[in-house]
PDB file of N, CA and C in Angstrom:
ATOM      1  N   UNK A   1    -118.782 158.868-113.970  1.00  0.00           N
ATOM      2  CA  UNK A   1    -119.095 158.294-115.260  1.00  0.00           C
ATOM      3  C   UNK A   1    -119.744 156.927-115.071  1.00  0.00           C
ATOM      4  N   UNK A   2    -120.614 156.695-115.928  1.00  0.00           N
ATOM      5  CA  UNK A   2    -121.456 155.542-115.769  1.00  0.00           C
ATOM      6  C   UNK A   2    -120.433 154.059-116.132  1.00  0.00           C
ATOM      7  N   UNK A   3    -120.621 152.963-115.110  1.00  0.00           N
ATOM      8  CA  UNK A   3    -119.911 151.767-115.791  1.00  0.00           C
ATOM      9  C   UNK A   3    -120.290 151.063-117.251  1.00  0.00           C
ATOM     10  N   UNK A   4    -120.168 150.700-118.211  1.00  0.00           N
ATOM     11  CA  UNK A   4    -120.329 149.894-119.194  1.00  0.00           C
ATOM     12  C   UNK A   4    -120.647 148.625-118.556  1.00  0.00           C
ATOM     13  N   UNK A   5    -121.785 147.986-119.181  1.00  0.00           N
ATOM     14  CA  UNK A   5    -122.233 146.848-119.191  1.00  0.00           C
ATOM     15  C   UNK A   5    -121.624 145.712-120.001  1.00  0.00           C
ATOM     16  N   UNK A   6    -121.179 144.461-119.510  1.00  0.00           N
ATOM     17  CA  UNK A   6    -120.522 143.923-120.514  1.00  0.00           C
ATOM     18  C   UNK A   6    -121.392 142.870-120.660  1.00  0.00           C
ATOM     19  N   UNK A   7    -121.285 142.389-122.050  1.00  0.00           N
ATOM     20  CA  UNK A   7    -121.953 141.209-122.426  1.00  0.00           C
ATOM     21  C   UNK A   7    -122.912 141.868-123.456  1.00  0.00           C
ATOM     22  N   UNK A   8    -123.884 140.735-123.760  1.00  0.00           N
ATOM     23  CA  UNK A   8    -125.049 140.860-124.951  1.00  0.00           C
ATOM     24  C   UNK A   8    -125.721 141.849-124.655  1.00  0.00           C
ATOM     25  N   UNK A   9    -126.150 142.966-125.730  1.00  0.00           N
ATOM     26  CA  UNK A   9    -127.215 143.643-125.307  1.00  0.00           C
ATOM     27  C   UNK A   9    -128.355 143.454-124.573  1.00  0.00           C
ATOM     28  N   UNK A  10    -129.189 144.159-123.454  1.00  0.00           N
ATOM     29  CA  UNK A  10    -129.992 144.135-122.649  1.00  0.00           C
ATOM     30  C   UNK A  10    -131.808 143.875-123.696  1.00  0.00           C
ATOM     31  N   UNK A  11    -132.008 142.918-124.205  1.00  0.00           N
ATOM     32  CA  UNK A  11    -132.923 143.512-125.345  1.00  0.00           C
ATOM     33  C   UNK A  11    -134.769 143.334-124.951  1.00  0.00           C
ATOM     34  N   UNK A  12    -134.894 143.748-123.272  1.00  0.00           N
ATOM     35  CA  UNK A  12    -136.142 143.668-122.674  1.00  0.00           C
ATOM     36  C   UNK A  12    -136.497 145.152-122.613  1.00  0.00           C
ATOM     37  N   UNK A  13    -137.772 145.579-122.317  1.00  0.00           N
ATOM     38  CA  UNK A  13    -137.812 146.708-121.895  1.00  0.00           C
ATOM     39  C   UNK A  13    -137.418 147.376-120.640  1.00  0.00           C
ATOM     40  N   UNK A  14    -136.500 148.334-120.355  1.00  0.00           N
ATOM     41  CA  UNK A  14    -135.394 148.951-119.445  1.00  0.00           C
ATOM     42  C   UNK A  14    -136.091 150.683-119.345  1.00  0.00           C
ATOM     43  N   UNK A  15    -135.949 151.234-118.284  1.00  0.00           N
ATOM     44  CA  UNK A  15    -136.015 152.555-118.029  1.00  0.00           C
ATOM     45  C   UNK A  15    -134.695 153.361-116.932  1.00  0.00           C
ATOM     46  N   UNK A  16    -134.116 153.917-117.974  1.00  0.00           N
ATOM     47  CA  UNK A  16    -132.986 155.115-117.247  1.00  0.00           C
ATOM     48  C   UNK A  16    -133.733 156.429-117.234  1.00  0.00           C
ATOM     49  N   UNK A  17    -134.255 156.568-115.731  1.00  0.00           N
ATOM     50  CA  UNK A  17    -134.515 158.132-115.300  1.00  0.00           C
ATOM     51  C   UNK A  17    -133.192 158.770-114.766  1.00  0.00           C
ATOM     52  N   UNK A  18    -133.032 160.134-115.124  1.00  0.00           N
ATOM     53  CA  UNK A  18    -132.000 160.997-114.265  1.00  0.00           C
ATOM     54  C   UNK A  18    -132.647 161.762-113.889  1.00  0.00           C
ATOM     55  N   UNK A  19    -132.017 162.661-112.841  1.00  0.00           N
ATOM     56  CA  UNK A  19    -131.990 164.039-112.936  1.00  0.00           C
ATOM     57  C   UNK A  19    -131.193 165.199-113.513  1.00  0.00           C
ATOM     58  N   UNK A  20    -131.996 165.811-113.421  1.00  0.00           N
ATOM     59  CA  UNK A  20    -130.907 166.974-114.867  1.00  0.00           C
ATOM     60  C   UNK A  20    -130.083 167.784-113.647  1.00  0.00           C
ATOM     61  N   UNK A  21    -130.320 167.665-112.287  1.00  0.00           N
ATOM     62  CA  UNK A  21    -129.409 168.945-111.382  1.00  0.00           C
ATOM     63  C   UNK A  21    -128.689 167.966-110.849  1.00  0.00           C
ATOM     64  N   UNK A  22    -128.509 166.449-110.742  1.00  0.00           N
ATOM     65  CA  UNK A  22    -128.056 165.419-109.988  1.00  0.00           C
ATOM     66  C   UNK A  22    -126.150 165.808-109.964  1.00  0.00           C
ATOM     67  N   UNK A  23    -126.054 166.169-109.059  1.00  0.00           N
ATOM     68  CA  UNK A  23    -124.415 166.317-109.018  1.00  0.00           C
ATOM     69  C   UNK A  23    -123.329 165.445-108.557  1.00  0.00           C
ATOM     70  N   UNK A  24    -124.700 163.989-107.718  1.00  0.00           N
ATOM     71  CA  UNK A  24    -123.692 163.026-107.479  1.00  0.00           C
ATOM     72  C   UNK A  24    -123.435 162.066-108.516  1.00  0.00           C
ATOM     73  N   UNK A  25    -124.497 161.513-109.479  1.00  0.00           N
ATOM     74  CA  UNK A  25    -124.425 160.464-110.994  1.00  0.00           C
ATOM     75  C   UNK A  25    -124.264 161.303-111.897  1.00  0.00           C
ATOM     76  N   UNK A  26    -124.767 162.980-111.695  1.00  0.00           N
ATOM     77  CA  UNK A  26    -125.308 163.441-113.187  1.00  0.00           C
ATOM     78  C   UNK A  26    -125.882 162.476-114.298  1.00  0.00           C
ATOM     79  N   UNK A  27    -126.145 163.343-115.169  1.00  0.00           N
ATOM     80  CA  UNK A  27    -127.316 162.820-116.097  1.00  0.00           C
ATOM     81  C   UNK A  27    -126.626 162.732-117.636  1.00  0.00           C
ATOM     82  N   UNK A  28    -125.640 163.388-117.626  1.00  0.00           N
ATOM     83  CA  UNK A  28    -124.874 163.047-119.458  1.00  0.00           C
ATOM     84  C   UNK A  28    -124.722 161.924-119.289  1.00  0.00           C
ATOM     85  N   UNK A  29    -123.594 161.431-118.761  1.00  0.00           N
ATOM     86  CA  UNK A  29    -122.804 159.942-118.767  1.00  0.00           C
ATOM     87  C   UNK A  29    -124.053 159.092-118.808  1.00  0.00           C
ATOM     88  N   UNK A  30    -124.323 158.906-118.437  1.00  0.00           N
ATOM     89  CA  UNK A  30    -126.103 157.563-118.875  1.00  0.00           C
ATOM     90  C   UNK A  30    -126.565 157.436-119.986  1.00  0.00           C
ATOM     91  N   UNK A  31    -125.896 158.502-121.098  1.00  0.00           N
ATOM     92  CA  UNK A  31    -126.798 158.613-122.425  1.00  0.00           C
ATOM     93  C   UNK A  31    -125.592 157.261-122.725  1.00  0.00           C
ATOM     94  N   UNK A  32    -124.103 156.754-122.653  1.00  0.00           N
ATOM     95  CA  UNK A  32    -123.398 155.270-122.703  1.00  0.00           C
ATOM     96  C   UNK A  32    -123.874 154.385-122.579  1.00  0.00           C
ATOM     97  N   UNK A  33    -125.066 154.570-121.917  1.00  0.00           N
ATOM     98  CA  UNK A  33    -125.326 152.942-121.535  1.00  0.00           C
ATOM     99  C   UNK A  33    -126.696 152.527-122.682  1.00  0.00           C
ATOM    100  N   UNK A  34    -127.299 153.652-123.242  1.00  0.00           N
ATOM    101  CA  UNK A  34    -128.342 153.109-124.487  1.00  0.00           C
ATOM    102  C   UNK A  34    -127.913 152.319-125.325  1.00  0.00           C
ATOM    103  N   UNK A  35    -126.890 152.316-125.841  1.00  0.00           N
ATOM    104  CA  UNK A  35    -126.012 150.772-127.020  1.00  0.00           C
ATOM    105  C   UNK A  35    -127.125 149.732-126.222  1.00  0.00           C
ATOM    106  N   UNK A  36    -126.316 149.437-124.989  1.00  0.00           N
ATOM    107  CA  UNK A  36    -126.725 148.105-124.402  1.00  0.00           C
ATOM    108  C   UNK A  36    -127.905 147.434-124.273  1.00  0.00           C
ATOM    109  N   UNK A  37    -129.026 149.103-123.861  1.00  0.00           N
ATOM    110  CA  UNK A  37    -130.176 148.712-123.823  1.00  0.00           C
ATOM    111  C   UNK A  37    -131.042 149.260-125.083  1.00  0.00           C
ATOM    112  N   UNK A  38    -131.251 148.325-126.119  1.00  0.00           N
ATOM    113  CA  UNK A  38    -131.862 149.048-126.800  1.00  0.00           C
ATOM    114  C   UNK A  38    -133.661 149.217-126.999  1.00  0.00           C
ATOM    115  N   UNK A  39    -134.137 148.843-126.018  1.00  0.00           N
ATOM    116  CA  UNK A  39    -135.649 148.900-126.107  1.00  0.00           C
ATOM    117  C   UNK A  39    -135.611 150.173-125.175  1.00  0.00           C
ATOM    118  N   UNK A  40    -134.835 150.516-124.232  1.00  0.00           N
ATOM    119  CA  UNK A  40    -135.122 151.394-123.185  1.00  0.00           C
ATOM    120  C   UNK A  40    -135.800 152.970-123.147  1.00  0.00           C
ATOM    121  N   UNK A  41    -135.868 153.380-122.363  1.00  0.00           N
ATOM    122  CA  UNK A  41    -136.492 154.670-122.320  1.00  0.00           C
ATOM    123  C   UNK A  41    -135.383 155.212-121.469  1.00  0.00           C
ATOM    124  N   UNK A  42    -135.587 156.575-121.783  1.00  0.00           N
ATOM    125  CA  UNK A  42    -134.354 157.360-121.199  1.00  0.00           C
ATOM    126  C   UNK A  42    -134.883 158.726-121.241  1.00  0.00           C
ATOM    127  N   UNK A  43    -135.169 159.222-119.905  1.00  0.00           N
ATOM    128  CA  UNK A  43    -135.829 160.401-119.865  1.00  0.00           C
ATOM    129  C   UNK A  43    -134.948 161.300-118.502  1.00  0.00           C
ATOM    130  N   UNK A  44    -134.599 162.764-118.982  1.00  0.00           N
ATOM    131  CA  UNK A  44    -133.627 163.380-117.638  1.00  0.00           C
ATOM    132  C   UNK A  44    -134.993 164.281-117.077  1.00  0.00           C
ATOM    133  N   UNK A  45    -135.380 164.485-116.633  1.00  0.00           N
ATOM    134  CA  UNK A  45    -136.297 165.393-115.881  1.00  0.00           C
ATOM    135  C   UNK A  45    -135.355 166.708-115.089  1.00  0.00           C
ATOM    136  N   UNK A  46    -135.905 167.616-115.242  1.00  0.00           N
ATOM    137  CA  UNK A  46    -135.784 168.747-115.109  1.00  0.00           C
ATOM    138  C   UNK A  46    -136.261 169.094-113.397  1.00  0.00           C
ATOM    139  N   UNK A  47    -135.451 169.820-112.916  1.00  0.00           N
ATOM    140  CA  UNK A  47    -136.111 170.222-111.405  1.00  0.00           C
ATOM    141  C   UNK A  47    -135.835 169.090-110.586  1.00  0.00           C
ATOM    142  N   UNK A  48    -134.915 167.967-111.000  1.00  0.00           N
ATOM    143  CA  UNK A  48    -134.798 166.875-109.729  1.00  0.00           C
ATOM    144  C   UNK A  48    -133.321 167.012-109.676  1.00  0.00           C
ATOM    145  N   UNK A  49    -132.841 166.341-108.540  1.00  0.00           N
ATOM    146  CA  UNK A  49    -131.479 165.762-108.364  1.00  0.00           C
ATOM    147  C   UNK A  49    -131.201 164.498-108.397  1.00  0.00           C
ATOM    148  N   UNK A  50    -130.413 164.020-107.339  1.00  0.00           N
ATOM    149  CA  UNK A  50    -130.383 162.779-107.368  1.00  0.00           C
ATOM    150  C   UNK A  50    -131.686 161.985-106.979  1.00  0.00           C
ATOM    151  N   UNK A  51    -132.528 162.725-105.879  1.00  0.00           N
ATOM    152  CA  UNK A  51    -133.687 161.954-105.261  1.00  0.00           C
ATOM    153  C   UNK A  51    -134.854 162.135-106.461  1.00  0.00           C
ATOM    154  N   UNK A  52    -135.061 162.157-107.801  1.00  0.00           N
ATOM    155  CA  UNK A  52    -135.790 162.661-108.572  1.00  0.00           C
ATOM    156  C   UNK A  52    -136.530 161.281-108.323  1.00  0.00           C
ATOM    157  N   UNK A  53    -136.976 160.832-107.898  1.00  0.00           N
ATOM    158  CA  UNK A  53    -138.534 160.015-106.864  1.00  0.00           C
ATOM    159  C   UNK A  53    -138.953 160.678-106.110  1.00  0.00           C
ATOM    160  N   UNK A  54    -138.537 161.998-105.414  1.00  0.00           N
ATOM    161  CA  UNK A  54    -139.176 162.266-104.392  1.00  0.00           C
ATOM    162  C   UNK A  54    -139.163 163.723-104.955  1.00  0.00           C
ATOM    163  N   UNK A  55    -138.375 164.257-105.610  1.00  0.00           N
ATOM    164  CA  UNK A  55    -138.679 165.732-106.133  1.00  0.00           C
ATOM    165  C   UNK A  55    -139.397 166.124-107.259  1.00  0.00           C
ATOM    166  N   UNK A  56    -140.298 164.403-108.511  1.00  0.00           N
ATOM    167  CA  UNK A  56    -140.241 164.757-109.423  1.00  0.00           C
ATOM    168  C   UNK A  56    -141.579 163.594-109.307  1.00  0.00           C
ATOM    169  N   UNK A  57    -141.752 163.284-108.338  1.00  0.00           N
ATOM    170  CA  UNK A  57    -142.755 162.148-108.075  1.00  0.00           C
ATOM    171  C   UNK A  57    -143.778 161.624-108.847  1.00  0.00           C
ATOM    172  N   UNK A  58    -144.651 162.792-109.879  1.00  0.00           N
ATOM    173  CA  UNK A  58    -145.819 162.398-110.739  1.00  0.00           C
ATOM    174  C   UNK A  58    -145.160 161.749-111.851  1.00  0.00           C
ATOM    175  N   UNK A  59    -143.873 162.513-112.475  1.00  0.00           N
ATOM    176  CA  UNK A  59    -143.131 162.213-113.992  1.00  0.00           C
ATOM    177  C   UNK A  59    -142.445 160.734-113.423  1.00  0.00           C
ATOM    178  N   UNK A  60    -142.084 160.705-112.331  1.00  0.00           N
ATOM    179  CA  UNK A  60    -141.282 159.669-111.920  1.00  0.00           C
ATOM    180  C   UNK A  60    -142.182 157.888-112.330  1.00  0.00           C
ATOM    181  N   UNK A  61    -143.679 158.713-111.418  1.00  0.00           N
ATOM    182  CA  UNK A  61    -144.721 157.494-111.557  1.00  0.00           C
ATOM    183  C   UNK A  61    -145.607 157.099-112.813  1.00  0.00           C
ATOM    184  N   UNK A  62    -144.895 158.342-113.423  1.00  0.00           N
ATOM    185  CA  UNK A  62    -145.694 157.972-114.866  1.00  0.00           C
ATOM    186  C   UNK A  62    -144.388 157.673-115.971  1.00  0.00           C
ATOM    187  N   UNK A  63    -143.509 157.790-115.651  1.00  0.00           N
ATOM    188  CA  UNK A  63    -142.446 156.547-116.539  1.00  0.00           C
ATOM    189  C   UNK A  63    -142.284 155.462-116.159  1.00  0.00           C
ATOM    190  N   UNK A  64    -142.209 154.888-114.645  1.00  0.00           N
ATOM    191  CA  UNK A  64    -141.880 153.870-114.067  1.00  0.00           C
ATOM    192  C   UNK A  64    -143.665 153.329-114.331  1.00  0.00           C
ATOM    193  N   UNK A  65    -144.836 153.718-114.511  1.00  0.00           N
ATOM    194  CA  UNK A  65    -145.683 152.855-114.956  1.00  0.00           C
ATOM    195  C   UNK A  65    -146.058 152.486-116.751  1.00  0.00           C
ATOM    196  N   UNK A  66    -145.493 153.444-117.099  1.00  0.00           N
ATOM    197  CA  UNK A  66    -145.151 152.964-118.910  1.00  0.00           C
ATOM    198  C   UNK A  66    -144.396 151.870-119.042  1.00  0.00           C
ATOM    199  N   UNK A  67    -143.088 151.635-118.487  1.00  0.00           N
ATOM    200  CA  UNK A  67    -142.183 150.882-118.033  1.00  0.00           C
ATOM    201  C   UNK A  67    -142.676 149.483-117.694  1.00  0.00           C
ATOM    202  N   UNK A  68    -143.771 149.469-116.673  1.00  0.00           N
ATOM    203  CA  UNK A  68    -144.359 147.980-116.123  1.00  0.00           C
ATOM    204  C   UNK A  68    -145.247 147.601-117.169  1.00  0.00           C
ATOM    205  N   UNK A  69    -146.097 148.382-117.588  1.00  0.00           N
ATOM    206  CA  UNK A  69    -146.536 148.232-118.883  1.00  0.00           C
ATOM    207  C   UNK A  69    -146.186 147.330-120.123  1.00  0.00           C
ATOM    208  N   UNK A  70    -145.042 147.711-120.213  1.00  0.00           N
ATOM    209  CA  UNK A  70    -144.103 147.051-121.164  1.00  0.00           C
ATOM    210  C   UNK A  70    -143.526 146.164-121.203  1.00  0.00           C
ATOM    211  N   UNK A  71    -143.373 146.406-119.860  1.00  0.00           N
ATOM    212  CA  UNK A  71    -142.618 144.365-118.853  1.00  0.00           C
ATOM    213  C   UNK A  71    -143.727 143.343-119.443  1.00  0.00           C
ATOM    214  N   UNK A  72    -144.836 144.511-118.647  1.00  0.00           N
ATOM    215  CA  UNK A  72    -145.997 142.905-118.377  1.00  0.00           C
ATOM    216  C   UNK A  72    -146.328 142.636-119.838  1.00  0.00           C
ATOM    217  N   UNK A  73    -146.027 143.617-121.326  1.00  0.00           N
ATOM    218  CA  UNK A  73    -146.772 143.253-122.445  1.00  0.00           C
ATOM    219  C   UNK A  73    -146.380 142.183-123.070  1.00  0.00           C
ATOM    220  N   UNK A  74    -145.062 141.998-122.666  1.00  0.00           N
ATOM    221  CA  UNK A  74    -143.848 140.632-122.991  1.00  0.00           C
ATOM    222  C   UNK A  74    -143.661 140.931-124.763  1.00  0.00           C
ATOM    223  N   UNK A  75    -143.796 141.580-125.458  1.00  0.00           N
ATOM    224  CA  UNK A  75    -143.891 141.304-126.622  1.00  0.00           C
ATOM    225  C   UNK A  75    -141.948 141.764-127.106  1.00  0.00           C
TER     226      UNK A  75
END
């Protein structure tokens, strides 16, 4: 189960990828931690496990660059 974050909400832009077959974090328990972050993106991809960077690599590089996107837009 995912830890709880304590303190003020997270209110920058944040990205939680899972994997949907991941059997060591799994992927339910992470939907807890959106309260905290509320700008975030939260996407489980399908066909990865835990290494879903290396099994899921295009979806991986195209959330994690929406993501920088959003850093760098500062808004």
């Amino acid at each position: 189960m995912a830890r709880l974050p304590h303190g003020a909400p997270f209110d920058r832009p944040a990205l939680i990828l899972t994997g949907r077959q991941d059997h060591v974090t799994g992927y339910q328990d992470q939907f807890a931690l959106l309260p905290h972050y509320p700008r975030a993106s939260f996407a489980v991809l399908d066909v990865a496990g835990h290494n879903l960077h290396i099994e899921q690599a295009g979806l991986f590089a195209a959330h994690l660059g929406e993501w920088l996107d959003r850093v760098e837009a500062r808004d």
